[in-house]
Protein backbone atom coordinates (compact mmCIF):
# COMPACT_ATOMS: atom_id res chain seq x y z
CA UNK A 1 168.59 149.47 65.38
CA UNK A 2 169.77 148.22 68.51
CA UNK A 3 168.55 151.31 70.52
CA UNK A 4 164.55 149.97 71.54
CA UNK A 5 162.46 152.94 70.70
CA UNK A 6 159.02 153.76 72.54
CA UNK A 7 156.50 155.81 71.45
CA UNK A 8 154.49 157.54 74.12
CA UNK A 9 150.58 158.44 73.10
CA UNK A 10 149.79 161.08 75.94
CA UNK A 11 147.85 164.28 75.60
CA UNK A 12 148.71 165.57 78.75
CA UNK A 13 152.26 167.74 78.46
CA UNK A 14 153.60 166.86 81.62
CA UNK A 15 152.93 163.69 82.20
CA UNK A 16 154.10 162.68 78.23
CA UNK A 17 157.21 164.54 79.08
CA UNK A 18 158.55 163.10 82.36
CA UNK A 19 157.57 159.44 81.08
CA UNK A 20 159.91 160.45 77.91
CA UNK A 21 162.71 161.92 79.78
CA UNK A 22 163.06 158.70 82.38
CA UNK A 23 163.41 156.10 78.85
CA UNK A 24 165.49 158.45 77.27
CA UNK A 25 167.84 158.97 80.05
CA UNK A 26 168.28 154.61 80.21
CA UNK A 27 169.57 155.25 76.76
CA UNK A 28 165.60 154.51 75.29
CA UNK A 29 164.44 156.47 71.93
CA UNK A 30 161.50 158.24 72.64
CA UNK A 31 158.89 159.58 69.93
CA UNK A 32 156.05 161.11 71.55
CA UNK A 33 152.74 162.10 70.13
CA UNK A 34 149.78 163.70 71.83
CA UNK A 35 146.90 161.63 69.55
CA UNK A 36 146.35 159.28 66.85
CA UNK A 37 147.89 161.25 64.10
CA UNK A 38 151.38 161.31 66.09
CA UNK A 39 151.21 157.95 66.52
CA UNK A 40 150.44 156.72 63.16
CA UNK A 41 153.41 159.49 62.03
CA UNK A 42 155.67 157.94 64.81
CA UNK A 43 155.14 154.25 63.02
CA UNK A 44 155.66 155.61 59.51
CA UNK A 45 159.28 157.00 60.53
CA UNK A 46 160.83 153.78 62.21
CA UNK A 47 160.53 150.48 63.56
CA UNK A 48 158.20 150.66 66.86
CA UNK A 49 159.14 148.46 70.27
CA UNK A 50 156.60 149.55 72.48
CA UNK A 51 153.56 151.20 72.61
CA UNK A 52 152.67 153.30 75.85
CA UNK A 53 149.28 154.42 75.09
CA UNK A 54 146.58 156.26 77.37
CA UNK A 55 143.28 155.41 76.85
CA UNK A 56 141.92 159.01 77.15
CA UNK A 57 142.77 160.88 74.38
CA UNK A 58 141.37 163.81 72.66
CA UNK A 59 139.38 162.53 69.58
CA UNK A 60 139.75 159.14 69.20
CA UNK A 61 140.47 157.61 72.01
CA UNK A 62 143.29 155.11 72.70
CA UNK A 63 140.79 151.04 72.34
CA UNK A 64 140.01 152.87 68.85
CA UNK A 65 143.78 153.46 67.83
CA UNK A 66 144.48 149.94 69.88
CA UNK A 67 141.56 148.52 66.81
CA UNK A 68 143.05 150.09 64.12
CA UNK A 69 146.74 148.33 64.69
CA UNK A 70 147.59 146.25 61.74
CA UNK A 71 147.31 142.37 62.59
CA UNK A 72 150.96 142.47 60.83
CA UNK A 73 151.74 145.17 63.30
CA UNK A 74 154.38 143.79 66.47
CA UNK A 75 155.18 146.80 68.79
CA UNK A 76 154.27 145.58 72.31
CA UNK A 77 151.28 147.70 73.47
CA UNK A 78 151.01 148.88 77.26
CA UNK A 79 147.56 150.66 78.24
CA UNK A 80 147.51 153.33 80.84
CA UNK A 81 144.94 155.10 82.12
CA UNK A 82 143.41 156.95 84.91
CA UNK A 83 140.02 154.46 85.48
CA UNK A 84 139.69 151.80 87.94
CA UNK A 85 137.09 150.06 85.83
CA UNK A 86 137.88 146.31 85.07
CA UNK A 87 136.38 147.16 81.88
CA UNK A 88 139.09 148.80 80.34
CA UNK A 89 141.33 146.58 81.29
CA UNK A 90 139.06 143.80 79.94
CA UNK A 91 138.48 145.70 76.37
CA UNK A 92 141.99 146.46 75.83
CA UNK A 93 143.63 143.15 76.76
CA UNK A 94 141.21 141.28 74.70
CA UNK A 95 142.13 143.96 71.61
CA UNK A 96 145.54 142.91 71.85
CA UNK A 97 147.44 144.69 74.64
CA UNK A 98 150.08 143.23 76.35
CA UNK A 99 149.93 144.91 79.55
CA UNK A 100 148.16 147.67 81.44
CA UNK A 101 149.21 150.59 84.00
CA UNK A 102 146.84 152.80 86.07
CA UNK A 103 147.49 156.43 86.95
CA UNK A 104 149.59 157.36 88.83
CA UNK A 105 152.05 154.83 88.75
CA UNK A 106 156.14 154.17 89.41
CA UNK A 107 158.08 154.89 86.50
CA UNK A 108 160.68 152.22 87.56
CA UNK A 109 157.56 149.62 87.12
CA UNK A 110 156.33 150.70 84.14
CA UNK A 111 160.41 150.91 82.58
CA UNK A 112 160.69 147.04 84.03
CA UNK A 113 157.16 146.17 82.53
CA UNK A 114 158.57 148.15 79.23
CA UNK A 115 162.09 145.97 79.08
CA UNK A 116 160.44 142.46 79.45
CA UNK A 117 157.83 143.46 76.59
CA UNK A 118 160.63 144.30 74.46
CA UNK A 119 162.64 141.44 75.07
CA UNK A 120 159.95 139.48 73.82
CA UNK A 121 159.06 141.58 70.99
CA UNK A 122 162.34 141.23 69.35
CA UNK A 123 162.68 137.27 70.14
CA UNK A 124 159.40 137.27 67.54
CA UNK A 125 161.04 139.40 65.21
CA UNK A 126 164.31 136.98 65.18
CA UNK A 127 161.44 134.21 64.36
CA UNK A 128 159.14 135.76 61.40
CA UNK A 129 161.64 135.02 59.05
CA UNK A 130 160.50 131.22 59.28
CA UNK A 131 156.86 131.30 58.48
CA UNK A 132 154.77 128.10 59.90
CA UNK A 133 151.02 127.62 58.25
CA UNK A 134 148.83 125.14 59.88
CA UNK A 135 145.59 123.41 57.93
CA UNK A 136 142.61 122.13 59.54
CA UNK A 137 139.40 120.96 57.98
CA UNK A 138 140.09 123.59 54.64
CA UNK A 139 141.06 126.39 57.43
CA UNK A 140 144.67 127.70 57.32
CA UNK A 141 147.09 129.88 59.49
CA UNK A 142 149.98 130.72 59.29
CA UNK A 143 151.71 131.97 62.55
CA UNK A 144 154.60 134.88 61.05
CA UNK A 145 151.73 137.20 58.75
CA UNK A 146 149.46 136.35 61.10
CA UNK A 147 146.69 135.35 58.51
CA UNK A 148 143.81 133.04 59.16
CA UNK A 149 142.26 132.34 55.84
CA UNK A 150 138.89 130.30 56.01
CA UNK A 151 137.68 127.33 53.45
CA UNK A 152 136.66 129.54 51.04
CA UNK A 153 139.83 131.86 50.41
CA UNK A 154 138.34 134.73 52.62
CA UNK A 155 140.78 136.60 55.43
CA UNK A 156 139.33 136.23 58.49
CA UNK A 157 140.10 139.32 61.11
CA UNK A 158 142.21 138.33 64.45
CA UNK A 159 142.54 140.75 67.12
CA UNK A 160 145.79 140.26 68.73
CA UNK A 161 144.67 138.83 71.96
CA UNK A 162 143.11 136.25 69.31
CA UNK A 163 145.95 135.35 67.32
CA UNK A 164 147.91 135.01 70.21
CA UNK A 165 145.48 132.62 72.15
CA UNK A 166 145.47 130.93 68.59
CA UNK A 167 149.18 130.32 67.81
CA UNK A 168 149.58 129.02 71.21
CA UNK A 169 147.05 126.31 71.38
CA UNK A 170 147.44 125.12 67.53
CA UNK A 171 151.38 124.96 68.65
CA UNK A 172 150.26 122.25 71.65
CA UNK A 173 147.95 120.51 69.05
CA UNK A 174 146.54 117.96 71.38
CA UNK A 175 148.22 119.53 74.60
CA UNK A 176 145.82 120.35 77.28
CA UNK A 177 146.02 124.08 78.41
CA UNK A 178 145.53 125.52 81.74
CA UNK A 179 144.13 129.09 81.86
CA UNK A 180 147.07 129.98 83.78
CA UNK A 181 149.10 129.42 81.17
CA UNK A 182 147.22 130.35 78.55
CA UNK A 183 146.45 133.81 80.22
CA UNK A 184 150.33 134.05 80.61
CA UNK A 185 151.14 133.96 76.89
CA UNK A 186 148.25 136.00 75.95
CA UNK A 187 148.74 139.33 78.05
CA UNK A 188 152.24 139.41 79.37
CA UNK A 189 150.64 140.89 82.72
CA UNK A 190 150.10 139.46 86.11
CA UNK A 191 146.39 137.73 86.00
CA UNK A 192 144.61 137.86 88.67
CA UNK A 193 142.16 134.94 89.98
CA UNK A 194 138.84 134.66 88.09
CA UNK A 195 140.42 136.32 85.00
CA UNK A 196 137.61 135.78 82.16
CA UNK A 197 139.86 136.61 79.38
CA UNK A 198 140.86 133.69 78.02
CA UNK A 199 136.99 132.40 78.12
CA UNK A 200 136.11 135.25 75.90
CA UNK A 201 138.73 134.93 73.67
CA UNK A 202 137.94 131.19 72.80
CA UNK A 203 134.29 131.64 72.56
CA UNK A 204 134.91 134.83 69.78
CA UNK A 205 137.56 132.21 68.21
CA UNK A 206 134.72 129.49 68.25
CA UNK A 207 132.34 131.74 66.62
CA UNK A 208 134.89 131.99 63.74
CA UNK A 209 136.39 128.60 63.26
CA UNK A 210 133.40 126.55 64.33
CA UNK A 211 130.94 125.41 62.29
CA UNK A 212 129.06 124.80 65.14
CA UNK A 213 130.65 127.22 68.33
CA UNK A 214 127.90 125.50 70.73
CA UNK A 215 129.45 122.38 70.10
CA UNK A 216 132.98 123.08 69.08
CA UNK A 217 135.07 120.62 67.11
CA UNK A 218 138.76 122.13 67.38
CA UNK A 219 138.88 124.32 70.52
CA UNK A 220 137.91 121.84 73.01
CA UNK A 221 136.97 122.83 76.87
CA UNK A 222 138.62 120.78 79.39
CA UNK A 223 136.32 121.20 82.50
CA UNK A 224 138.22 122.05 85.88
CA UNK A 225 141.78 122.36 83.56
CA UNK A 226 141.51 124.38 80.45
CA UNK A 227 141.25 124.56 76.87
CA UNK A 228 142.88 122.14 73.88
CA UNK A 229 143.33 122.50 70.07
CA UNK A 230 142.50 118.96 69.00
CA UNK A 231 145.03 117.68 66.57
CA UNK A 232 143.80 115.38 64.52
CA UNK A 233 144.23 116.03 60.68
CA UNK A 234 146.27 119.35 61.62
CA UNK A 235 148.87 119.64 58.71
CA UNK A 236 151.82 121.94 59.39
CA UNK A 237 154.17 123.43 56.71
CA UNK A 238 157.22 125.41 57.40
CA UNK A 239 158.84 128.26 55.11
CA UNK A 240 162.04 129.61 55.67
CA UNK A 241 162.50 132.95 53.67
């Protein structure tokens, strides 16, 4: 249990192969799979650390599989691919990646990128025994299950870009947020300047907690600073299993 295993999602032989032979030889375990169905067979077997998955896959491609994660799932995900688009980048950091590589890049990065993402996976793990739920205006959330349930007893869907962005400003109720920051806890990646991902993720978390997302309530903007969860009436109760 101690040994962080990676699962590498990489049609291409070669390039699948080397990535898997420079983890396993710093003592990684490696389970590779060449499309969806490895992956999801990969998860089934064992506990998952990390994620490297390439966005161009045969069938479905890798933002699909990246959709289909459970919210209770908590491997780190890293993207690679071969496009320069932004839009890729964009897509799969707002569906819950941590992190992104482009072809062809230096395996000593990516293995440095891979060790901090771990590091912080298993710090959550150590926490989601103690389960905090939060309650605001007939709303609750509770931070280990990652659930948001809505007044009316319904689930409501969070990608994991979302529940991150969530969990972070509901835990500085009343804190002012700098999109610096916020970007920081979100993605795990270096942001670069004009980085729109933390807009979009508040104003698709506005359309779901806001009765109003034109003139939001809770998720406040704080012109030329950030973003803050307001915290008046926020009720938190913890659970320790």
């Amino acid at each position: 249990m101690n040994t962080p295993h990676v699962v590498i999602v990489e049609d291409e032989p070669v390039t699948r192969q080397t990535v898997a032979s420079y983890f396993r030889k710093v003592g990684y375990r490696v389970s590779e799979a060449e499309d969806g169905a490895g992956l999801w067979r990969a998860m089934d077997s064992a506990v998952v650390d990390l994620i490297l998955l390439d966005i161009m896959l045969p069938g479905e491609d890798g933002l699909s599989l990246l959709r289909r994660l459970p919210q209770s799932c908590d491997p780190a995900v890293i993207l690679v691919t071969g496009k320069t688009e932004d839009v890729d980048r964009i897509v799969g950091l707002e569906l819950g990646a941590n992190d992104y590589v482009t072809k062809p890049f230096n395996p000593r990065e990516l293995l440095a990128r891979a060790k901090n993402l771990i590091k912080l996976t298993r710090a959550a793990r150590q926490v989601r025994s103690s389960e905090t739920t939060y309650f605001f205006d007939g709303w609750s959330f509770s931070t280990a299950s990652r659930r948001l349930t809505s007044p009316s007893g319904e689930d409501v869907p969070l990608t994991r870009g979302e529940y991150e962005l969530l969990s972070t400003l509901i835990s500085n109720a009343g804190r002012v947020l700098t999109r610096d920051n916020l970007l920081d806890h979100v993605s795990n990646r270096d942001w670069e300047p004009y980085d729109r991902t933390i807009d979009v993720l508040v104003g698709r978390l506005r359309r779901k907690i806001e009765s109003d997302p034109k003139h939001p309530k809770r998720l406040i903007t704080v012109h030329g600073i950030g973003y803050v969860f307001t915290g008046s009436h926020l009720d938190r109760n913890n659970q320790t299993s």
